[in-house]
Protein backbone atom coordinates (compact mmCIF):
# COMPACT_ATOMS: atom_id res chain seq x y z
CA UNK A 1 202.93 124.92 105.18
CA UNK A 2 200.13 122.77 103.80
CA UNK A 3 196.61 124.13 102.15
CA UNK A 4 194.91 122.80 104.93
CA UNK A 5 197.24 123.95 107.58
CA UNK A 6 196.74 127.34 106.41
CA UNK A 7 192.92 127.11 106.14
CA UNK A 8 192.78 126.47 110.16
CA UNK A 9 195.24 129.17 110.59
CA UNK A 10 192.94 131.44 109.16
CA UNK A 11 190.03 130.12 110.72
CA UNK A 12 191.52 130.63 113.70
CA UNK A 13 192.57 133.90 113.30
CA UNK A 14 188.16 134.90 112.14
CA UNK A 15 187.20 132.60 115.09
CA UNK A 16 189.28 131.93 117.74
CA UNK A 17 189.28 128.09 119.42
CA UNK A 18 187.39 128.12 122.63
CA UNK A 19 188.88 126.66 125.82
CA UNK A 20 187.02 123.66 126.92
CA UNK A 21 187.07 122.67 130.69
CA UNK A 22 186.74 119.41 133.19
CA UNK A 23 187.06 118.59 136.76
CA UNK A 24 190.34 116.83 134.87
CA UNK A 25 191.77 116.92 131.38
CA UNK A 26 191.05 113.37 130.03
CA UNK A 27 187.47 111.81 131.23
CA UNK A 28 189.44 109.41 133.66
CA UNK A 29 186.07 108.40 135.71
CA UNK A 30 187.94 108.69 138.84
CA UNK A 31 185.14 109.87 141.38
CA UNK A 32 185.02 109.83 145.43
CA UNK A 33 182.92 111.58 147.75
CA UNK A 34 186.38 111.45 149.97
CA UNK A 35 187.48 114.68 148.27
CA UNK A 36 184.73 117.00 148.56
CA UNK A 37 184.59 115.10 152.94
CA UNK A 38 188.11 116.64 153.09
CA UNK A 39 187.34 119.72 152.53
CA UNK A 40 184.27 119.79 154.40
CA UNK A 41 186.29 118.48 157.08
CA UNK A 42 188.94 121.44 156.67
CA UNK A 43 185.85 123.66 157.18
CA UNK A 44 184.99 122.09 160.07
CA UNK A 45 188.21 122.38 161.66
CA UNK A 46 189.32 126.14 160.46
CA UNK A 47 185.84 127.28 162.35
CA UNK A 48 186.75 125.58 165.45
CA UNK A 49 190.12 127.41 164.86
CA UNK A 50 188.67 130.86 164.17
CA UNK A 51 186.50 130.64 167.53
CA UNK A 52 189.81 129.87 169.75
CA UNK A 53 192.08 133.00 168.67
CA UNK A 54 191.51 136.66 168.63
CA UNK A 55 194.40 137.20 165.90
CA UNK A 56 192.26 139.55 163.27
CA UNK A 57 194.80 138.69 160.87
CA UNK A 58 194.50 134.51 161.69
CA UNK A 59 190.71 135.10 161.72
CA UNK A 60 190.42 136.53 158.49
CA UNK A 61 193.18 133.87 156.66
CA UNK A 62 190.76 131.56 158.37
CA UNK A 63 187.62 132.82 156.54
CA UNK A 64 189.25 133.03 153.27
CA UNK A 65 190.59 129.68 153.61
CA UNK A 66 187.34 128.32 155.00
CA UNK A 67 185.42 129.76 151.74
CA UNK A 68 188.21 128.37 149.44
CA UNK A 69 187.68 125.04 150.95
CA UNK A 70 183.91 125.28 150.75
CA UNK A 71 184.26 125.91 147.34
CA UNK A 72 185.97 123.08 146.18
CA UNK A 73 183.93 120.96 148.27
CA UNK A 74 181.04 122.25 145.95
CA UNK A 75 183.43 121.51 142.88
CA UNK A 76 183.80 118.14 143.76
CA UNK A 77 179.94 117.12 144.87
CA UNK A 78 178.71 119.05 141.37
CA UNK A 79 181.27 116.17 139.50
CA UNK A 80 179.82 113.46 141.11
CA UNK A 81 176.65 114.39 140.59
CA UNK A 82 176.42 115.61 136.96
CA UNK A 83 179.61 113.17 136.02
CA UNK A 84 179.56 109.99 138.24
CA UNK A 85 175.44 109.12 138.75
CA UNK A 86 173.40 108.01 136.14
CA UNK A 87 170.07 107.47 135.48
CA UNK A 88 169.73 104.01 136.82
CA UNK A 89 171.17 105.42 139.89
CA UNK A 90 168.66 107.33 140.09
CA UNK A 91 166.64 104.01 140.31
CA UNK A 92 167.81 102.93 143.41
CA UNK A 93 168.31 106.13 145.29
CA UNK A 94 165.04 108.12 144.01
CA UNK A 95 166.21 111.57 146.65
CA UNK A 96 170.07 111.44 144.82
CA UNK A 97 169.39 114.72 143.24
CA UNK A 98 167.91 116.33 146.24
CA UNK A 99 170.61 115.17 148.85
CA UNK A 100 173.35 116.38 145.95
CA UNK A 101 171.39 119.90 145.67
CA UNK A 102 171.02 120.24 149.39
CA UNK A 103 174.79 119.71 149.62
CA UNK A 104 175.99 121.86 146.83
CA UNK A 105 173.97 124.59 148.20
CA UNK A 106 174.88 123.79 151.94
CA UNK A 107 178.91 124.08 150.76
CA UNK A 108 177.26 127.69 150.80
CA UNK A 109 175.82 127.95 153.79
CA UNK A 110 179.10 127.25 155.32
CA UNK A 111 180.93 129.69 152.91
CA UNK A 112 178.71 132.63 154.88
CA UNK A 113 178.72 130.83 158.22
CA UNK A 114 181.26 130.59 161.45
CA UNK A 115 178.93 127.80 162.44
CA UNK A 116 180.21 124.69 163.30
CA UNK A 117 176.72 122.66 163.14
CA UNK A 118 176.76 124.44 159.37
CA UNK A 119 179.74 122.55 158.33
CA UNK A 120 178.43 119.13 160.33
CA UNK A 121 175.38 119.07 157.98
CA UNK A 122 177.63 119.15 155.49
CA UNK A 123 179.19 116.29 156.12
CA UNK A 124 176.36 114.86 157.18
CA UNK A 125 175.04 115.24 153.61
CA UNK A 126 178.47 113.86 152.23
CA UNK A 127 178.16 110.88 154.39
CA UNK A 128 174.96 110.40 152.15
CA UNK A 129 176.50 110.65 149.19
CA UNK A 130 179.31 108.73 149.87
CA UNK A 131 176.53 106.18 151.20
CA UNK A 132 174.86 106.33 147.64
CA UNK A 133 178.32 106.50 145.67
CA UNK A 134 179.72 102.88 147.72
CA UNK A 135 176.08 100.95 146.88
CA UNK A 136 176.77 102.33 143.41
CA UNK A 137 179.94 100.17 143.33
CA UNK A 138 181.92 103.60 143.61
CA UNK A 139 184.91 102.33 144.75
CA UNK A 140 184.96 99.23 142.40
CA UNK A 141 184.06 100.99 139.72
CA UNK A 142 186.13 104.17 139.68
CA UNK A 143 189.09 103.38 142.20
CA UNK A 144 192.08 101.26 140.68
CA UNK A 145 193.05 100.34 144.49
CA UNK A 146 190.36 101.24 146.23
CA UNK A 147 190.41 103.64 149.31
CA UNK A 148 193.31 104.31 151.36
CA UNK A 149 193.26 102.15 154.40
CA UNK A 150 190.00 101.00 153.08
């Protein structure tokens, strides 16, 4: 084993590395609004699900699933906005960082809600985004072949 080898051994042994995390492992500046409308949409759909059965047991796998759903919706609006728009974006759509915040913190709203017209805003607000993301030159810009069917 090398000098220096053994240096980072020991190193690592006083301070151990620290795990570093992305929405991916490489930077691959693949972004679209599509992924966090899915799961909105899968919010949407597991409420209107809930309402028509009585099954406790359905009900409840629908809530958790509902909140896991919500959650990575959230995951995926936070990348775009703290990953995908820049400054300059900013420019041109002056309320992008209160129509990301309102969405963020409405993927919440429908985490605590059974309300339908609580996961419609959401999408409502992701149509926005999306709106922002394609004037951006989203799909040029971080799609190799665009959108499916698009």
């Amino acid at each position: 084993m090398s000098l220096a080898a053994r240096l980072l051994t020991l190193v690592d042994r006083v301070a151990a590395p620290v795990d570093a995390y992305a929405h991916c492992d490489i930077p691959c500046g693949v972004y679209d609004p599509e992924q966090a409308r899915i799961e909105a949409e899968s919010c949407f759909k597991i409420i209107e699900k809930y309402a028509g059965n009585d099954d406790p047991l359905f009900r409840q796998r629908c809530v958790l699933v509902k909140e896991q759903r919500a959650e990575l919706a959230k995951h995926h609006i936070s990348v775009l906005w703290s990953d995908y728009f820049k400054p300059e974006h900013l420019a041109q759509f002056p309320d992008l960082h209160d129509v990301c915040w309102r969405a963020v913190k409405q993927c919440s709203a429908v985490k605590r809600s059974l309300d339908p017209g609580e996961a419609q805003t959401l999408l409502d607000l992701i149509n926005q985004i999306d709106k922002m993301w394609q004037e951006t030159g989203g799909v040029a810009t971080t799609r190799t072949n665009g959108r499916p069917g698009g």
